[in-house]
Protein backbone atom coordinates (compact mmCIF):
# COMPACT_ATOMS: atom_id res chain seq x y z
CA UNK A 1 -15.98 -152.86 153.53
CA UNK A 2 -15.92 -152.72 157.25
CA UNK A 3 -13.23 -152.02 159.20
CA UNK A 4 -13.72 -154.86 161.49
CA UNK A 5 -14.22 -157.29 158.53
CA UNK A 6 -11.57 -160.23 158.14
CA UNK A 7 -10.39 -161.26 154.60
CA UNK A 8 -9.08 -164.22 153.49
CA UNK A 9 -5.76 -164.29 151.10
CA UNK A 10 -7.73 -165.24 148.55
CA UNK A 11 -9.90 -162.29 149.03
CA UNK A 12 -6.80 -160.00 149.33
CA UNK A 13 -5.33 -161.73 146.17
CA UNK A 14 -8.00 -160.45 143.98
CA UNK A 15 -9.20 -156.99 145.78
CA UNK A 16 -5.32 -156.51 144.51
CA UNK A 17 -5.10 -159.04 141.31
CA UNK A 18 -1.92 -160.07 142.40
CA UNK A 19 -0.83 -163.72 143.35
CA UNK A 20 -0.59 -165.78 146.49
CA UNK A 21 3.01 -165.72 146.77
CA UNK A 22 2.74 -162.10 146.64
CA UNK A 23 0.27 -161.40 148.99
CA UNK A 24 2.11 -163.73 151.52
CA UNK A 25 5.19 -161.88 150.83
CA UNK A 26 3.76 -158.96 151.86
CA UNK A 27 2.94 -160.86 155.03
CA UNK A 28 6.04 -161.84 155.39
CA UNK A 29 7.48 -158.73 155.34
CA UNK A 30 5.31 -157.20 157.69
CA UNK A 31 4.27 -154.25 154.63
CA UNK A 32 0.75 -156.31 155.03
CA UNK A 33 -0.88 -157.15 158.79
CA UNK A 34 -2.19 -160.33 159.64
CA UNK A 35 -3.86 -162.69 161.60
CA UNK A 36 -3.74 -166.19 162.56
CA UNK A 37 -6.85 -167.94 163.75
CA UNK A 38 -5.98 -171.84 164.22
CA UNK A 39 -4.53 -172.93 160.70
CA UNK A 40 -6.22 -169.71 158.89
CA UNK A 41 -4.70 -166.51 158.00
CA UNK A 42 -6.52 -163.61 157.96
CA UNK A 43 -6.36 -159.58 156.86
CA UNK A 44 -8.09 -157.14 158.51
CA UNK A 45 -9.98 -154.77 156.24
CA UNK A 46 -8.23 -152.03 157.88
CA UNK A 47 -4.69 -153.35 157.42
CA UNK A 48 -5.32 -153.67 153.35
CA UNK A 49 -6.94 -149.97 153.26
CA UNK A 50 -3.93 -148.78 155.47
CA UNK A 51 -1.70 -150.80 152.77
CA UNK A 52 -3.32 -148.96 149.69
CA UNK A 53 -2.79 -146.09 151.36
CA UNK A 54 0.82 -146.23 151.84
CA UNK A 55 1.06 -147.06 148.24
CA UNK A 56 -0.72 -144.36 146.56
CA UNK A 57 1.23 -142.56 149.05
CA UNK A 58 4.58 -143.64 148.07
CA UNK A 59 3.51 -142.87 143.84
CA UNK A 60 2.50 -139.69 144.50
């Protein structure tokens, strides 16, 4: 995964098997970064390994 690399929810959705309304609640919320590009959102591959990180950080 590059760090540059742009994911779509989708992609997000099922790197973390959780749901749409999840992952755009996380968007929401600002606990996710995103992107906008005309009607598309995006994730930057950078903003879902920072994510991750803050969660295994937060069960340790």
């Amino acid at each position: 995964m590059h760090d540059d690399e742009l994911l779509t929810v989708t992609e997000v959705m099922a790197r973390l098997r959780l749901g749409r309304s999840t992952v755009y609640d996380l968007i929401r919320t600002r606990r996710l970064s995103s992107v906008t590009i005309g009607r598309c959102r995006r994730i930057p591959a950078s903003a879902l390994g920072d994510f991750i990180a803050e969660q295994m950080e937060r069960a340790a």
